[in-house]
N, C-alpha and C. Protein backbone atom coordinates (compact mmCIF):
# COMPACT_ATOMS: atom_id res chain seq x y z
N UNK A 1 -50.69 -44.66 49.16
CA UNK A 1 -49.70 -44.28 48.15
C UNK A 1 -50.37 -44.29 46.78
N UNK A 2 -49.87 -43.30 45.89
CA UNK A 2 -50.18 -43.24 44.91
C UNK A 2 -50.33 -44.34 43.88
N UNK A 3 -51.23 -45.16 43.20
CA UNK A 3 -50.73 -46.33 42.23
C UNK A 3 -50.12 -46.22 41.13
N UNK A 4 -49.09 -46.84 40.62
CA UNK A 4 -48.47 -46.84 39.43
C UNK A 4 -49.10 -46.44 38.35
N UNK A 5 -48.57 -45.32 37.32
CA UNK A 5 -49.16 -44.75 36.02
C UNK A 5 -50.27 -43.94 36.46
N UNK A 6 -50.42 -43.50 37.69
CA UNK A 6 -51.20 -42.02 38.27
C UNK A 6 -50.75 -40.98 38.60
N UNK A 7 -51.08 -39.92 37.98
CA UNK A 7 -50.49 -39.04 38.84
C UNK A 7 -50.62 -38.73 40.16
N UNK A 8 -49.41 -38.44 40.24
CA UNK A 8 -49.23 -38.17 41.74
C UNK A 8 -48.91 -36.54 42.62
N UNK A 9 -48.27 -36.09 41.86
CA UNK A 9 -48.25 -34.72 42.34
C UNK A 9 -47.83 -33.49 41.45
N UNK A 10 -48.24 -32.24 41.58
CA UNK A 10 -48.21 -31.00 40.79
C UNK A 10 -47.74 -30.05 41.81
N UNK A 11 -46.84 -29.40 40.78
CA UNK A 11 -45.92 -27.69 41.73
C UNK A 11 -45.90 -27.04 40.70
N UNK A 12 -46.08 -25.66 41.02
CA UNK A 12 -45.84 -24.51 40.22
C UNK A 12 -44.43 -24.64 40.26
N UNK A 13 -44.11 -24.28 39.06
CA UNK A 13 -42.33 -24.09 39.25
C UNK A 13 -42.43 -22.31 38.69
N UNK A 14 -42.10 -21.32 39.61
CA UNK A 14 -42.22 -19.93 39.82
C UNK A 14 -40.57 -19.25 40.65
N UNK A 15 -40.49 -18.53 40.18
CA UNK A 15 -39.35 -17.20 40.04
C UNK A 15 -40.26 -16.72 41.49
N UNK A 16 -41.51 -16.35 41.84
CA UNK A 16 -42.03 -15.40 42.29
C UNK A 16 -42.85 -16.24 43.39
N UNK A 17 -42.68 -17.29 44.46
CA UNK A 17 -43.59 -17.77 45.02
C UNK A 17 -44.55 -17.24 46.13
N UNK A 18 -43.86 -15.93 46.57
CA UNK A 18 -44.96 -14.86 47.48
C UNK A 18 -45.94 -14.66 46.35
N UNK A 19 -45.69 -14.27 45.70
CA UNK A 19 -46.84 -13.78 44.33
C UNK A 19 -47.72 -15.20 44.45
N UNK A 20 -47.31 -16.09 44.05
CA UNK A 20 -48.10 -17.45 43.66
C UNK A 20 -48.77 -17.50 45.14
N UNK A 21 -48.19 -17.57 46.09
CA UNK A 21 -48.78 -17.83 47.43
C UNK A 21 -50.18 -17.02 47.81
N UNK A 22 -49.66 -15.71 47.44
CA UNK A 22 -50.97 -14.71 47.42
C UNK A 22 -52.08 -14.84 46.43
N UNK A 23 -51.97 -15.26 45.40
CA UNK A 23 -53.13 -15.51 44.38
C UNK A 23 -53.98 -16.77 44.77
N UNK A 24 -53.07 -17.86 45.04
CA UNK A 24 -53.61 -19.03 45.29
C UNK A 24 -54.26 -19.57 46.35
N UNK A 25 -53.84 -18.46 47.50
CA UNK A 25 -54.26 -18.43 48.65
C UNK A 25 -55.78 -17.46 48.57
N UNK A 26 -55.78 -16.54 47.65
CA UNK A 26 -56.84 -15.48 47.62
C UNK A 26 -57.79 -16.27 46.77
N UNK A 27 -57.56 -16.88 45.49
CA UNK A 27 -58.04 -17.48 44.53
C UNK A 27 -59.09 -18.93 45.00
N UNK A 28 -58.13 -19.81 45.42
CA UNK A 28 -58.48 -21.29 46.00
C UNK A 28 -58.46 -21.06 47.31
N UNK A 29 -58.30 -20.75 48.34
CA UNK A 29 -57.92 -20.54 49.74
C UNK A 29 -57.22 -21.72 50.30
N UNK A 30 -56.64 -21.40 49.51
CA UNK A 30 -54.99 -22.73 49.76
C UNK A 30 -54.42 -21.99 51.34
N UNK A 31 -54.03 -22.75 51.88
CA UNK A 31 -53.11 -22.20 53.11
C UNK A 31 -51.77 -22.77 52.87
N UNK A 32 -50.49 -22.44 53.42
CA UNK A 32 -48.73 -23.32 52.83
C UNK A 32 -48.12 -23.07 54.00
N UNK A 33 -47.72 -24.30 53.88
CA UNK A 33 -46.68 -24.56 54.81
C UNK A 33 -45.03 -24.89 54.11
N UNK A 34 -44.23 -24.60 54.63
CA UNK A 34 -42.80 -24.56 54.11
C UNK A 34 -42.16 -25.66 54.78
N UNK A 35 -41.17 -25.98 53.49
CA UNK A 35 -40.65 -27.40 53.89
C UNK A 35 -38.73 -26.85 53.61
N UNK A 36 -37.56 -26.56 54.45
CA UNK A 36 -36.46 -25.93 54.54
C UNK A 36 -35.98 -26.82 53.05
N UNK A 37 -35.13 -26.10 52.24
CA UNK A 37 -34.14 -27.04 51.52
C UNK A 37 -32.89 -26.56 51.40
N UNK A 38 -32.07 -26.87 50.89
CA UNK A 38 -30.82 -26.91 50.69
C UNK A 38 -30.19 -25.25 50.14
N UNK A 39 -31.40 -25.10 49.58
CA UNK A 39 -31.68 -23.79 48.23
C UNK A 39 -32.78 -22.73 48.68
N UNK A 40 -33.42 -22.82 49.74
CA UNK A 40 -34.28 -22.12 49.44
C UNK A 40 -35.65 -22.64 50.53
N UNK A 41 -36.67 -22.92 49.99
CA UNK A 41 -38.01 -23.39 50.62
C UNK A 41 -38.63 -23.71 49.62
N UNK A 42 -39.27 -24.92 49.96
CA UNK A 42 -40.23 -25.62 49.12
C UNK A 42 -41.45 -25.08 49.81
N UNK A 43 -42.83 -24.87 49.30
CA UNK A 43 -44.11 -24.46 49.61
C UNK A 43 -44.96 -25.49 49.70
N UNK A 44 -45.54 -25.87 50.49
CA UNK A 44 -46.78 -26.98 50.47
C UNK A 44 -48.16 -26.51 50.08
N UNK A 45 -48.98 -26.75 49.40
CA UNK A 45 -49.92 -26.03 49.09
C UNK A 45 -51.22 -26.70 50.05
N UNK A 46 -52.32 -26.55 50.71
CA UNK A 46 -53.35 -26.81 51.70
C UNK A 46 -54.28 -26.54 51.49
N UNK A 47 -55.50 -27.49 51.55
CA UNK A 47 -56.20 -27.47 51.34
C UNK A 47 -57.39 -28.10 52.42
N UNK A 48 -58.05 -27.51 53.35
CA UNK A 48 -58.93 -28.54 54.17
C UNK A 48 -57.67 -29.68 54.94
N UNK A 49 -56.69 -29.04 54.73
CA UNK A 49 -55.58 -29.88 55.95
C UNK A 49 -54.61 -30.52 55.63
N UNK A 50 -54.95 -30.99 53.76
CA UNK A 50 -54.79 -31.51 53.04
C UNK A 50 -53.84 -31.54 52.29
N UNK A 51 -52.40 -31.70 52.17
CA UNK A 51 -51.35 -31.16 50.66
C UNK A 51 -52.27 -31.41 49.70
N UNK A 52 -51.64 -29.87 48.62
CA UNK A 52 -52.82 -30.44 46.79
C UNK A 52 -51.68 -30.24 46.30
N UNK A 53 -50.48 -29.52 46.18
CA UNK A 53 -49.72 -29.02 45.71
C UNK A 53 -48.45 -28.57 45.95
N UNK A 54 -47.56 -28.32 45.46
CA UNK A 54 -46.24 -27.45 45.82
C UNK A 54 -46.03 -26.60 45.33
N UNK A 55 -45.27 -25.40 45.49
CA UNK A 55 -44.34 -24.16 44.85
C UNK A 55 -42.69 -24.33 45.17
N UNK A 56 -42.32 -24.22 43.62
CA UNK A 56 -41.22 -24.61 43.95
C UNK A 56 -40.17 -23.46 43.47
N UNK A 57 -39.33 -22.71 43.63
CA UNK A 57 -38.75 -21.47 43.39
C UNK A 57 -37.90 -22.12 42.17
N UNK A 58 -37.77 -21.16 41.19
CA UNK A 58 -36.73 -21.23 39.88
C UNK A 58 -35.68 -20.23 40.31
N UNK A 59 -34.70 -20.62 40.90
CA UNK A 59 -33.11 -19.93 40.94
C UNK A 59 -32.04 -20.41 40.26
N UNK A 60 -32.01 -21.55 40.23
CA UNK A 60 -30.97 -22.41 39.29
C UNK A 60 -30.70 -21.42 37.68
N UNK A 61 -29.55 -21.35 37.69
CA UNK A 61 -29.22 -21.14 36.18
C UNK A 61 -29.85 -21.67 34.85
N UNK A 62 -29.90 -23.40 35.40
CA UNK A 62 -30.76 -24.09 34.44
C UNK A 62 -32.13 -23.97 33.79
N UNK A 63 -32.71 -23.39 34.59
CA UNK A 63 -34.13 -22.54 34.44
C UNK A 63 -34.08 -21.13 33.48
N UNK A 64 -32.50 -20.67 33.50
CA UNK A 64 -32.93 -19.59 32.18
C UNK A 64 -33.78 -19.79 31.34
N UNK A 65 -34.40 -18.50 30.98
CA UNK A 65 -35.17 -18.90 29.74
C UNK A 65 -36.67 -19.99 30.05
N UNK A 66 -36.69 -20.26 30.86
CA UNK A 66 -38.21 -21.13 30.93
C UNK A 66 -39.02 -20.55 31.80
N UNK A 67 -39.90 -20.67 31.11
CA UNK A 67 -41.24 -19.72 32.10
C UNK A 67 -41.63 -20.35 32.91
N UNK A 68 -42.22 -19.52 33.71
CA UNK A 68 -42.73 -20.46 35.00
C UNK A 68 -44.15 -21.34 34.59
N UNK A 69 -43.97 -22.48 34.66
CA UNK A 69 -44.99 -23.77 34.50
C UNK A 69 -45.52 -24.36 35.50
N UNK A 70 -46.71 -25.09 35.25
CA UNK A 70 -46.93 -25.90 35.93
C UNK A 70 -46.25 -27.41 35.61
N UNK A 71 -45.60 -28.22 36.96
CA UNK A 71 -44.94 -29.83 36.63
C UNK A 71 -45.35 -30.89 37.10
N UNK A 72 -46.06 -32.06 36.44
CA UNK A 72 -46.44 -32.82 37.10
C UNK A 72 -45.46 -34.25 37.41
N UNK A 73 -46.00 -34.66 38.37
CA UNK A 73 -45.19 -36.20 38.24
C UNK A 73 -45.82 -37.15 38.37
N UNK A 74 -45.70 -38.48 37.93
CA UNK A 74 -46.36 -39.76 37.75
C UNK A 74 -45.81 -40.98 38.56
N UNK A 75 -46.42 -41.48 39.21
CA UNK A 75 -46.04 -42.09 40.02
C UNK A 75 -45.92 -43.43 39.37
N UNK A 76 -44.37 -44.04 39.62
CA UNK A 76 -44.33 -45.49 39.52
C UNK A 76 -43.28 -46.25 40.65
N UNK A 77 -43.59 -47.68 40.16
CA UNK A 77 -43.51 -48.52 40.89
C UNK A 77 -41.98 -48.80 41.20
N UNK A 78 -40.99 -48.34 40.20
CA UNK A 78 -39.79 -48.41 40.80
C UNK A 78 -38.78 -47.68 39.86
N UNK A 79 -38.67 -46.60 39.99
CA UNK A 79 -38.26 -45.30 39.02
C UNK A 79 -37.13 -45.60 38.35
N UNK A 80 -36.28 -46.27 38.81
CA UNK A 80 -34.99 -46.82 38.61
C UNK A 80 -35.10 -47.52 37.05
N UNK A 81 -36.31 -48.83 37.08
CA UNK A 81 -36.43 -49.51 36.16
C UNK A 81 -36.81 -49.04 35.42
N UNK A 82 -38.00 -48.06 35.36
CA UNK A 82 -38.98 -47.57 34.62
C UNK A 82 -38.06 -46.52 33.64
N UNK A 83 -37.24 -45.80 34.53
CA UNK A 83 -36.16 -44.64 33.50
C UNK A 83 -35.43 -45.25 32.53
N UNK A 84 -34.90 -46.38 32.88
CA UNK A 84 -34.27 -47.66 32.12
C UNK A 84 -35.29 -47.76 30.46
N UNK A 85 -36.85 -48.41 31.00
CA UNK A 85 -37.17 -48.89 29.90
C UNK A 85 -37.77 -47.51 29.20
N UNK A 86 -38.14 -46.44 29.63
CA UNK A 86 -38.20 -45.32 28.90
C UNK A 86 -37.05 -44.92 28.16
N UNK A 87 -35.83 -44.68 28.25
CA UNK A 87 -34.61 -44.71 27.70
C UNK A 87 -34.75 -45.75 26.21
N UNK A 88 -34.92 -46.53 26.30
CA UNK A 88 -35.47 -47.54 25.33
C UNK A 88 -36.27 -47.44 24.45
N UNK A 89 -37.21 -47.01 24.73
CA UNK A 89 -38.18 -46.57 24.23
C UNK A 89 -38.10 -45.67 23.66
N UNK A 90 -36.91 -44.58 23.85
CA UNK A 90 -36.95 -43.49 23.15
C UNK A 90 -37.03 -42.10 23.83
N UNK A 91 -37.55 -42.22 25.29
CA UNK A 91 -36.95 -41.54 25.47
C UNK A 91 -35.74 -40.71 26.25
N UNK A 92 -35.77 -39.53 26.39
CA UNK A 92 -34.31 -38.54 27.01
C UNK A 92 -34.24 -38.56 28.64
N UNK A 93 -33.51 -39.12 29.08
CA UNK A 93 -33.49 -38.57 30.67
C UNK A 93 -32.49 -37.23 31.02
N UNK A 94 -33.44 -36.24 31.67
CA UNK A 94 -33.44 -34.83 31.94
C UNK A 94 -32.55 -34.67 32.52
N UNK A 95 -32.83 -35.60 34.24
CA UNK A 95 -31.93 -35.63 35.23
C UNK A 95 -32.36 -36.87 36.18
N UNK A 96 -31.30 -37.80 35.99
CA UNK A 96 -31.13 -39.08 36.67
C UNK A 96 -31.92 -39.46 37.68
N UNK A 97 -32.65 -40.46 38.45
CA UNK A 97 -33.08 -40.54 39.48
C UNK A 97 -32.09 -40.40 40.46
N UNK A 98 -32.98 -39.89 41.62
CA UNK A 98 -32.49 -39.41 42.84
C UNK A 98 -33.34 -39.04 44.17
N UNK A 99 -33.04 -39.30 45.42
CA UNK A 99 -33.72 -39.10 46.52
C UNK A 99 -33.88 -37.76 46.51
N UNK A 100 -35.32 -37.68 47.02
CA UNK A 100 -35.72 -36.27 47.77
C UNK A 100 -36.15 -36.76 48.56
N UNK A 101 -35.52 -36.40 49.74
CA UNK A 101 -36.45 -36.47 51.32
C UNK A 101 -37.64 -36.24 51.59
N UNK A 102 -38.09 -37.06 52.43
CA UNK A 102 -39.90 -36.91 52.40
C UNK A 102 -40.59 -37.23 51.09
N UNK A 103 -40.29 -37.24 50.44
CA UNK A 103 -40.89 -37.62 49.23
C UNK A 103 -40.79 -38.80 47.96
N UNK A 104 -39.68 -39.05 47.93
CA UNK A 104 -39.51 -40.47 47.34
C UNK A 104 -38.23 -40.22 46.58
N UNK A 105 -37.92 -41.56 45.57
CA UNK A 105 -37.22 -41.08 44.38
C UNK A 105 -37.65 -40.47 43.22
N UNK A 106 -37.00 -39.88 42.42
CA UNK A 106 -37.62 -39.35 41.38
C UNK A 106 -36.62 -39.04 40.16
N UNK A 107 -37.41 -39.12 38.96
CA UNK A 107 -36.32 -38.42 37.77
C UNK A 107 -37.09 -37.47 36.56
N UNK A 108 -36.38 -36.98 35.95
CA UNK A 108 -37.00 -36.05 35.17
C UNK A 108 -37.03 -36.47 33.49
N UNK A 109 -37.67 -37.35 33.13
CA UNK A 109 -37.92 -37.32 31.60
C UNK A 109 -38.45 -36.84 30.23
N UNK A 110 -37.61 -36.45 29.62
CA UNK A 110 -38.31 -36.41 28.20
C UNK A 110 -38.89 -37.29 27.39
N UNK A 111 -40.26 -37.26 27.18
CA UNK A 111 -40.84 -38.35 26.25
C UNK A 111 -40.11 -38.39 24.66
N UNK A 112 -40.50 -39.24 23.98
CA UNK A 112 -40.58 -39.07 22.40
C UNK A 112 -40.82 -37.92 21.88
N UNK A 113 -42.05 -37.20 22.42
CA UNK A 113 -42.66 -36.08 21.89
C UNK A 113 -42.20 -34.94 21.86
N UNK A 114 -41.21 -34.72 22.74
CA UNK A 114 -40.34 -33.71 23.69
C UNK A 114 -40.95 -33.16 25.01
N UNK A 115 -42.58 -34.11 25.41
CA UNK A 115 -43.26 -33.33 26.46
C UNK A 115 -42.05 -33.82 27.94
N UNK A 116 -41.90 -32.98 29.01
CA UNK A 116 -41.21 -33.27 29.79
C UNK A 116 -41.93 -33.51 31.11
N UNK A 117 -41.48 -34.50 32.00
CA UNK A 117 -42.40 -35.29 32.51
C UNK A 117 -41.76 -35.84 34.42
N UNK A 118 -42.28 -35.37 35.22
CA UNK A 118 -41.54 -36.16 36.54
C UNK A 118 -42.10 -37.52 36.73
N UNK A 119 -41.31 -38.27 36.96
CA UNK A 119 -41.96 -40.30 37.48
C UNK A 119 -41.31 -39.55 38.87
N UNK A 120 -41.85 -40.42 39.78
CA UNK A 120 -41.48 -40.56 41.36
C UNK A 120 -41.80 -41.76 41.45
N UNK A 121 -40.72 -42.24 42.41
CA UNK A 121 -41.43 -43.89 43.45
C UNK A 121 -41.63 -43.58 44.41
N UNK A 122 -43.32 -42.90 45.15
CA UNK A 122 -42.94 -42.13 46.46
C UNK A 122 -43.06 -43.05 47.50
N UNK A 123 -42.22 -41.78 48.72
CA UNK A 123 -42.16 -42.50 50.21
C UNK A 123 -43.59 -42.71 50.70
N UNK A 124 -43.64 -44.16 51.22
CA UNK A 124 -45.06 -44.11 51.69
C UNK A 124 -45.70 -43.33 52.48
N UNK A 125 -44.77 -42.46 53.25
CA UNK A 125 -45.28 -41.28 53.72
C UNK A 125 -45.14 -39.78 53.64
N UNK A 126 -44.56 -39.46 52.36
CA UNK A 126 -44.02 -38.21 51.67
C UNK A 126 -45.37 -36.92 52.09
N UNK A 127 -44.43 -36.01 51.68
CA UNK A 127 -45.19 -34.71 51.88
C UNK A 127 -46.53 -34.51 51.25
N UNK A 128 -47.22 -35.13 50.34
CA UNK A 128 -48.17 -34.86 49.63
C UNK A 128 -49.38 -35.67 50.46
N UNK A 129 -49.08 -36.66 51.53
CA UNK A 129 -50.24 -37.26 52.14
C UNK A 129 -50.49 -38.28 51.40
N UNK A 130 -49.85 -38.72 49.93
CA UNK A 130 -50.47 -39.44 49.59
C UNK A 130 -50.65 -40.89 50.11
């Protein structure tokens, strides 16, 4: 598992993930495997057997207006607390912690700075291998 205050995992967040799939696959020779969701399909990105990455589709309304980015997340030790003392600190929570299957909890913060930021507490055996 990932250790606390490391990152832990990166997804394209893309409108277009055949597109991303084909570059990244031609580019890096990523291979993907798909993980079903609620919304859509999450993309696993592969590497030597390996998860490096995800693609994650922008359909949500909430995504107007934002380009497709790259998002990382940081892994800590118990997301719950940690959103708490960030709040404190100053800064904004995006969107509350919450389970994702296979993968841990997680929430979406705004720093001080306005940079925006994923924490996860991941499952010890989540999709990324870690």
């Amino acid at each position: 598992m990932t250790r606390h205050g490391h990152f832990h995992w990166n997804e394209l967040n893309t409108r277009d993930p055949e597109r991303a799939r084909m570059f990244y696959g031609a580019t890096l020779g990523w291979a993907f495997s798909e993980i079903p969701m609620e919304d859509g399909v999450y993309w696993v990105a592969m590497m030597d057997g390996c998860p490096v990455a995800g693609i994650f589709t922008m359909t949500s309304p909430d995504f107007d207006g934002l380009p497709e980015h790259w998002f990382s997340y940081l892994a800590v030790d118990d997301v719950d607390a940690r959103v708490g003392q960030a709040v404190q600190a100053g800064a904004e929570l995006i969107r509350p912690p919450f389970e994702a299957p296979g993968a841990g909890r997680l929430a979406i913060v705004r720093d001080p700075s306005g940079a925006v930021l994923g924490w996860i507490t991941p499952e010890a055996d989540d999709a990324t291998g870690s």
